[in-house]
N, C-alpha and C. Protein backbone atom coordinates (compact mmCIF):
# COMPACT_ATOMS: atom_id res chain seq x y z
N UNK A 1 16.32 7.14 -11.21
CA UNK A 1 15.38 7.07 -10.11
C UNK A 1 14.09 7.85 -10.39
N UNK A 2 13.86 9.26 -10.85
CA UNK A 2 13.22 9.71 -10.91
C UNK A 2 12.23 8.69 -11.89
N UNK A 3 12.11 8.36 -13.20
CA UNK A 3 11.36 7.51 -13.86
C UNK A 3 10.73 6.45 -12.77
N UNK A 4 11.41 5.61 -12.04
CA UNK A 4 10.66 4.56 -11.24
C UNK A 4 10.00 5.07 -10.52
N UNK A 5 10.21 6.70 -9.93
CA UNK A 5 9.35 7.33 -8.89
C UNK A 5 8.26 7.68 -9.50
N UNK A 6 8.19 8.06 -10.98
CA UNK A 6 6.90 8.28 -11.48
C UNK A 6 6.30 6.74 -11.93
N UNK A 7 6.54 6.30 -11.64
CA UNK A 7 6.05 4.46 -12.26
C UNK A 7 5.75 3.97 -10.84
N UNK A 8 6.18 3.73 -9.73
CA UNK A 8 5.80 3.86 -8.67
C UNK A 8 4.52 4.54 -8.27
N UNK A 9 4.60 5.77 -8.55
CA UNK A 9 3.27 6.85 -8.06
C UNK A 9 2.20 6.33 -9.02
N UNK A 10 2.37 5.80 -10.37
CA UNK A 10 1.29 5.44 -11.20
C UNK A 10 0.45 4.28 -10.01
N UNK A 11 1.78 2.91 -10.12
CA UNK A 11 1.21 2.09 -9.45
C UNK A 11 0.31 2.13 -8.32
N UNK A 12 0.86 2.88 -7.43
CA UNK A 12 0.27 2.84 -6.21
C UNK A 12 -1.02 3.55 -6.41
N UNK A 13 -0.88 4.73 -7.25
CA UNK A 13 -2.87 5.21 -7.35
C UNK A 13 -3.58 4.32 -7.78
N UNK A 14 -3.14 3.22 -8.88
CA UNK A 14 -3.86 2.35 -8.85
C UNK A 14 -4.51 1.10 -8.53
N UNK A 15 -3.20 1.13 -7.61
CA UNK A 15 -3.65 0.23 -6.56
C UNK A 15 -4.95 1.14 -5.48
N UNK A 16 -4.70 2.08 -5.43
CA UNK A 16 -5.50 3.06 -4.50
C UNK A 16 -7.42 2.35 -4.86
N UNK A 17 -7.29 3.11 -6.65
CA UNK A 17 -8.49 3.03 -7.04
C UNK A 17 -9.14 1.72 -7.39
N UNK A 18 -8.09 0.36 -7.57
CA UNK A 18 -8.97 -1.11 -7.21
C UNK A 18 -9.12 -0.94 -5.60
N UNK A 19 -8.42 -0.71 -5.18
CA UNK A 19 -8.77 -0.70 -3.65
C UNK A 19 -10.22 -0.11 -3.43
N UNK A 20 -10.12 1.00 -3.91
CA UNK A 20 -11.67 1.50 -3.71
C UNK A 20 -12.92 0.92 -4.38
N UNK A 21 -12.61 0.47 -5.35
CA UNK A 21 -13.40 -0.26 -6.43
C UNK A 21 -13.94 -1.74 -5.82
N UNK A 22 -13.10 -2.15 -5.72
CA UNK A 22 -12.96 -3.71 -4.57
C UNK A 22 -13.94 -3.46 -3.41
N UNK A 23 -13.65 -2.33 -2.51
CA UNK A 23 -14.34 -2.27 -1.25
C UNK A 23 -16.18 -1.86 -1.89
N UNK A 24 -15.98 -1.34 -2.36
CA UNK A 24 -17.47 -0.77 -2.98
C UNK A 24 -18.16 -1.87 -3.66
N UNK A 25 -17.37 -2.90 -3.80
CA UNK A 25 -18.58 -4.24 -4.57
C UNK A 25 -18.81 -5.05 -3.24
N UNK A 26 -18.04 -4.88 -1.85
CA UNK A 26 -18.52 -6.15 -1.23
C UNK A 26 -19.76 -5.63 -0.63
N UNK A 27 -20.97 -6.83 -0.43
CA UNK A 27 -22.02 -6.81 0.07
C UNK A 27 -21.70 -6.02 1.82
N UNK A 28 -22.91 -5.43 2.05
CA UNK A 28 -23.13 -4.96 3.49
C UNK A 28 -23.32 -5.75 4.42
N UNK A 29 -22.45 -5.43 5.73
CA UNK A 29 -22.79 -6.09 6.94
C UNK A 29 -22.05 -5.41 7.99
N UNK A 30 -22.25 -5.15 9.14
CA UNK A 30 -22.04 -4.49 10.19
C UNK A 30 -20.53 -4.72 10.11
N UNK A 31 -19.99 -5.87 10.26
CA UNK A 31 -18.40 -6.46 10.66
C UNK A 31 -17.84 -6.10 9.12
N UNK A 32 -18.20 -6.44 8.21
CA UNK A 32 -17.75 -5.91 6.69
C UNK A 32 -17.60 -4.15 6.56
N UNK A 33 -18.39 -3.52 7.13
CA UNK A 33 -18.33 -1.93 7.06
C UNK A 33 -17.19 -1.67 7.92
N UNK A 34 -16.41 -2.33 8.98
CA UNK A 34 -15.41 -2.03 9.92
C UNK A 34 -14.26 -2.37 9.09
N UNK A 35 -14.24 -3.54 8.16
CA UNK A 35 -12.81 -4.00 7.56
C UNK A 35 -13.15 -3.57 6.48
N UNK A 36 -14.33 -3.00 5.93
CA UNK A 36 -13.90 -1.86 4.26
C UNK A 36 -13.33 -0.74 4.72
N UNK A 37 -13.31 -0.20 6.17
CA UNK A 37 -13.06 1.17 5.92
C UNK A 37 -11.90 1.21 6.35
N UNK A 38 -11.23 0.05 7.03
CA UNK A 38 -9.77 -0.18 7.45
C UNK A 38 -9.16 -0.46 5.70
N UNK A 39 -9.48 -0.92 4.69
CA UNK A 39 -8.96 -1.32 3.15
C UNK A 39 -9.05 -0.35 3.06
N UNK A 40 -10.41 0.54 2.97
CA UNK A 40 -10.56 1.88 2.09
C UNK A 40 -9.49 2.69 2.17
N UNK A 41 -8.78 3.27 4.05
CA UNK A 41 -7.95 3.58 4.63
C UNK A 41 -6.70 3.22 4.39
N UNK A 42 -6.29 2.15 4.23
CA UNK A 42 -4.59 2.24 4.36
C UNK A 42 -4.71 1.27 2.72
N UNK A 43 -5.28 1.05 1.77
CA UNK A 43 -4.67 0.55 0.54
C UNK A 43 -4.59 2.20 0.18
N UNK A 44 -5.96 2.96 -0.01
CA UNK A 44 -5.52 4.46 -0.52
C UNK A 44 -4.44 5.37 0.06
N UNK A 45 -4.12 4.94 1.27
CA UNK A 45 -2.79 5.85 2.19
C UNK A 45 -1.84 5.66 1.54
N UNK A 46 -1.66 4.36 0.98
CA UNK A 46 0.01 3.72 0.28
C UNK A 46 0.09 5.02 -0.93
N UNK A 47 -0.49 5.22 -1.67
CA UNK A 47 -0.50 6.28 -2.89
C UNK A 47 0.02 7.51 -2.40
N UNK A 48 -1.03 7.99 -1.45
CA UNK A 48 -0.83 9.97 -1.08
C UNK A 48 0.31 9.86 -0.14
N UNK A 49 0.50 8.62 0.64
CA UNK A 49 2.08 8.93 1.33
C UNK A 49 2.90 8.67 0.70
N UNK A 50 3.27 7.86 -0.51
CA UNK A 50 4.15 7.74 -1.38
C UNK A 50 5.36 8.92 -1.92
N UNK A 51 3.93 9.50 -2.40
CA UNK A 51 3.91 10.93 -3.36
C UNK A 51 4.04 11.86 -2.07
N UNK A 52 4.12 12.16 -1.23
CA UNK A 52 4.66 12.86 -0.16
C UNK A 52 5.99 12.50 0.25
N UNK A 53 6.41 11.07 0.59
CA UNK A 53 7.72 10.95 0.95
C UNK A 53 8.29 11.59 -0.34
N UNK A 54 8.32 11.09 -1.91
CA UNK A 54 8.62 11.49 -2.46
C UNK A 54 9.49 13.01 -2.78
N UNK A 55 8.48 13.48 -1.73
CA UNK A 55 8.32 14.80 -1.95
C UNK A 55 9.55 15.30 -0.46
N UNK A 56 9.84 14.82 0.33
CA UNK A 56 10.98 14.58 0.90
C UNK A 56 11.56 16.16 0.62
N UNK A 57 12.50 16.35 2.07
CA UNK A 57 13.31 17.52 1.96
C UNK A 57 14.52 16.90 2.28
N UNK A 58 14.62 15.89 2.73
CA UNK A 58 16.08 15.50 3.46
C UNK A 58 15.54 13.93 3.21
N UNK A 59 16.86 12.94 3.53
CA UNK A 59 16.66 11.79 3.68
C UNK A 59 16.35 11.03 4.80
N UNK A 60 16.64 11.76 5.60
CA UNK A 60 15.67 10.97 7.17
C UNK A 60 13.99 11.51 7.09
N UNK A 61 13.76 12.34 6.49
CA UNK A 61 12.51 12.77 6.09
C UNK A 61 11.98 12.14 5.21
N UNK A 62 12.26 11.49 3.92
CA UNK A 62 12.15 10.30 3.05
C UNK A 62 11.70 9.34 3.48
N UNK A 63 13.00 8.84 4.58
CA UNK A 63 13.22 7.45 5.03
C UNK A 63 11.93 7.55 6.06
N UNK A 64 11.74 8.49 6.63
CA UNK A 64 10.55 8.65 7.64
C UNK A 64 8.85 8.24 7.25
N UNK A 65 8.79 8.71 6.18
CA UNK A 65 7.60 8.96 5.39
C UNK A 65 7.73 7.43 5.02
N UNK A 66 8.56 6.90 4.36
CA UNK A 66 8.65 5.70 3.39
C UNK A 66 8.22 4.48 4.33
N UNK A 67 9.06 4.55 6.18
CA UNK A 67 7.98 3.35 6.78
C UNK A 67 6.39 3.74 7.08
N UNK A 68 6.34 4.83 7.02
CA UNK A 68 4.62 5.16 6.92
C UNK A 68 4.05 4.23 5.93
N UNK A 69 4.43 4.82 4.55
CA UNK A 69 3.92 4.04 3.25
C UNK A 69 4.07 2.14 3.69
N UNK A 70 5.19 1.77 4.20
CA UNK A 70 5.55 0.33 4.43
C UNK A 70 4.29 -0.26 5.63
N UNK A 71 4.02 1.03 6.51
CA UNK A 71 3.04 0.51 7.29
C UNK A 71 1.66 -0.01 6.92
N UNK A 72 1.15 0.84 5.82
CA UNK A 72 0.05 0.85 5.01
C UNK A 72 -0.20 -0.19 4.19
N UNK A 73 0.81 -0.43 3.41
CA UNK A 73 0.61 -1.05 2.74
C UNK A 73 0.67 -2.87 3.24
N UNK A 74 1.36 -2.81 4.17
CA UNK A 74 1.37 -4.11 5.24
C UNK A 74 0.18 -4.09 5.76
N UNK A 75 -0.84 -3.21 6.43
CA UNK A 75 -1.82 -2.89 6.98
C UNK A 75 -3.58 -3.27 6.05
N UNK A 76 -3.00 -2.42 4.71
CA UNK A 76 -3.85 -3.03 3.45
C UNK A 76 -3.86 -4.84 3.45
N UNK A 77 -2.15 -5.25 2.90
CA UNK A 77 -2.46 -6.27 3.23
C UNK A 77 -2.66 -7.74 4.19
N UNK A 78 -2.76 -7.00 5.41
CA UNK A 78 -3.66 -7.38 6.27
C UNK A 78 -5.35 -7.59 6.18
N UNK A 79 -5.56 -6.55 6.04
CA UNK A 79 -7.19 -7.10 6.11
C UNK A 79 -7.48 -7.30 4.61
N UNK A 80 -7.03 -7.61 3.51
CA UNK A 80 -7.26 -8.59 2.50
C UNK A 80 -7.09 -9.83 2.57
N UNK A 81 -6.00 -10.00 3.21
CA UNK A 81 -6.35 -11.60 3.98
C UNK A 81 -7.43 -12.02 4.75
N UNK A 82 -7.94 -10.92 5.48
CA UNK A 82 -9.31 -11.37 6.62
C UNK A 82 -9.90 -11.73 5.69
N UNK A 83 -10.74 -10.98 4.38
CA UNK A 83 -11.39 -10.92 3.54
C UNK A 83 -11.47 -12.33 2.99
N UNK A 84 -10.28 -12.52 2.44
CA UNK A 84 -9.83 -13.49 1.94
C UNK A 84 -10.17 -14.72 3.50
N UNK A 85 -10.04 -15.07 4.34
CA UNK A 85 -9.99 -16.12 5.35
C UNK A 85 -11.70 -16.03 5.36
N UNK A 86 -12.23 -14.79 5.46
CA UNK A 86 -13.62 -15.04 5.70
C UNK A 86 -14.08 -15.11 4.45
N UNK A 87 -14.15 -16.15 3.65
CA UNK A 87 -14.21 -16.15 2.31
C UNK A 87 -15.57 -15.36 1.68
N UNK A 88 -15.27 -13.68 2.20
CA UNK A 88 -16.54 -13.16 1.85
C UNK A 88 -15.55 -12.65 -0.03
N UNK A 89 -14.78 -12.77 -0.43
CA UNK A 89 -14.47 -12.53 -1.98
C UNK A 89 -13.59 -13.45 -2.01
N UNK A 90 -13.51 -13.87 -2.99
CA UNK A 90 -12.65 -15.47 -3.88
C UNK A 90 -12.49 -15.15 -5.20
N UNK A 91 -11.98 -14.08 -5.78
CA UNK A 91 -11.98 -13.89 -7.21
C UNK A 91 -10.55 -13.57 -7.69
N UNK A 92 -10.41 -13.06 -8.88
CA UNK A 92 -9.14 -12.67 -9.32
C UNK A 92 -8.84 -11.55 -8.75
N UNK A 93 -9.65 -10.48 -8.80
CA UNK A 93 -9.79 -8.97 -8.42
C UNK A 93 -9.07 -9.17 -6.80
N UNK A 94 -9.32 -10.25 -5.71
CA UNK A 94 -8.67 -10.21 -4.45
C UNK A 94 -7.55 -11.10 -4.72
N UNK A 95 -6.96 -12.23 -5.81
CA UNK A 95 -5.78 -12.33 -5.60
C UNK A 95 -5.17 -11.42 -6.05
N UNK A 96 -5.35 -10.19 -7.47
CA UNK A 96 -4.80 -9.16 -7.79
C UNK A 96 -4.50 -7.92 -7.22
N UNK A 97 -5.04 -8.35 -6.00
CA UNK A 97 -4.61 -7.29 -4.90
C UNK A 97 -3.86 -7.61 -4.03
N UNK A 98 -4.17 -8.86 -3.45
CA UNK A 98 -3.22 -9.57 -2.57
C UNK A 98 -1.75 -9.73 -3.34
N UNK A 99 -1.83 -9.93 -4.20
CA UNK A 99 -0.46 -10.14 -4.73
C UNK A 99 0.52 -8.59 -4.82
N UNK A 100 -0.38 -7.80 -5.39
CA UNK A 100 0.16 -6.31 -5.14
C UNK A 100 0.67 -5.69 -3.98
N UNK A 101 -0.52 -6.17 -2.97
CA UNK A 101 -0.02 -5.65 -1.88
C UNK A 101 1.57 -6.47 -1.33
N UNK A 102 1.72 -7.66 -1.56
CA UNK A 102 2.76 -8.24 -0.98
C UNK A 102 3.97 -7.64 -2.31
N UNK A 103 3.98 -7.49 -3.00
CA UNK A 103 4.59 -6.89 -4.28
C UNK A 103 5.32 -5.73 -3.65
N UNK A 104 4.06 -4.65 -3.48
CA UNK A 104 4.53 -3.14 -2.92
C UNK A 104 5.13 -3.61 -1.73
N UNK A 105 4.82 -3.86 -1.00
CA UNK A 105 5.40 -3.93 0.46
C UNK A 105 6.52 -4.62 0.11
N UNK A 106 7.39 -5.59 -0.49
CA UNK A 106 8.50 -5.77 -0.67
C UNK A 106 9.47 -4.94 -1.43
N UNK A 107 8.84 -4.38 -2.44
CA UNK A 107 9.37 -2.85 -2.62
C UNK A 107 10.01 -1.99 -1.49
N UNK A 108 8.48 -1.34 -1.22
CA UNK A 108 9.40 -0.42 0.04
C UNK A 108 10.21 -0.90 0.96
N UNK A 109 10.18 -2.29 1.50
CA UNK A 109 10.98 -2.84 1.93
C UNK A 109 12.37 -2.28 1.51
N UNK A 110 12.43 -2.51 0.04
CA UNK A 110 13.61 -2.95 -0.52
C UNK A 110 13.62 -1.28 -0.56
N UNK A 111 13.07 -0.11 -0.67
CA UNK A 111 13.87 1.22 -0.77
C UNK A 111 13.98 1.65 0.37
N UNK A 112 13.41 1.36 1.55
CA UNK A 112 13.98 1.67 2.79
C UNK A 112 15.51 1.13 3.02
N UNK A 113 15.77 0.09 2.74
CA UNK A 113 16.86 -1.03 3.23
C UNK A 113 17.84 0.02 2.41
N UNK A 114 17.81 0.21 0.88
CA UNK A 114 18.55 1.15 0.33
C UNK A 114 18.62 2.22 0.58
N UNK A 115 18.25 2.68 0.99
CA UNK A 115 18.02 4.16 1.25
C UNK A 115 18.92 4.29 3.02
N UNK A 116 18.66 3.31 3.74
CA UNK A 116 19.45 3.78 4.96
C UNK A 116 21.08 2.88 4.63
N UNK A 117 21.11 2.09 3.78
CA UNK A 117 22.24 1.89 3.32
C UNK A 117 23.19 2.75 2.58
N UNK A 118 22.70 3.51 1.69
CA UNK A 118 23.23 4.95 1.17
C UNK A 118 23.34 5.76 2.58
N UNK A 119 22.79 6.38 3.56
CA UNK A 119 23.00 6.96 4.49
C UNK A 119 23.69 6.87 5.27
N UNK A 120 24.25 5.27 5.68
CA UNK A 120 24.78 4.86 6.36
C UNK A 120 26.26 5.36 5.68
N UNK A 121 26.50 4.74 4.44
CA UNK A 121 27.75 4.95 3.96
C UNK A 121 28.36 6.51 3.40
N UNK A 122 27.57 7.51 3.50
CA UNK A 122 28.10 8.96 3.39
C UNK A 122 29.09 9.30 4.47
């Protein structure tokens, strides 16, 4: 576990920093400055709450932190779809995010589900 937790934490910073990278190329506009700073916000949250649940003292404290991260990263990919519907980006760079984001979020999915399944059975 520990190895995937550091392969995990890679991922997600870098998902963090296309996230930031991404928001910083789209053109300006009043309604665009409201949904970069909602991306800017919860694609970079998925990383630093990660590495905090991680950081966990107990497993309901884990498990606590970990739907945070699940929220975020559902939340990220949310408004990459707006993006995507308001076809203000059409490139690889937004399906390579969109796909990540649905990626991660089935992840944590899948370590929450385990994680209260181990709990359950102690």
């Amino acid at each position: 576990m520990p190895h995937q937790d550091k392969d995990l934490k890679k991922r997600t910073k870098q998902f963090a920093v296309r996230i930031l990278n991404f928001v910083e190329n789209l053109e300006y506009s009043v309604v665009k400055k409201l949904i970069v700073n909602q991306i800017a916000k919860s694609g970079s949250s998925v990383g630093a709450n990660y590495r905090s649940a991680c950081r966990g003292r107990s497993d309901a404290e884990f498990l606590s932190k970990m739907n945070i991260v699940l929220e975020e990263a559902d939340e990220a990919l949310f408004w990459l779809e707006v993006v995507e519907e308001m076809n203000w980006k059409n490139n690889d760079e937004l399906k390579f995010l969109l796909d990540e984001a649905n990626e991660l979020t089935a992840i944590f999915v899948s370590i929450i589900k385990n994680t209260k399944s181990r709990i359950n059975n102690k």
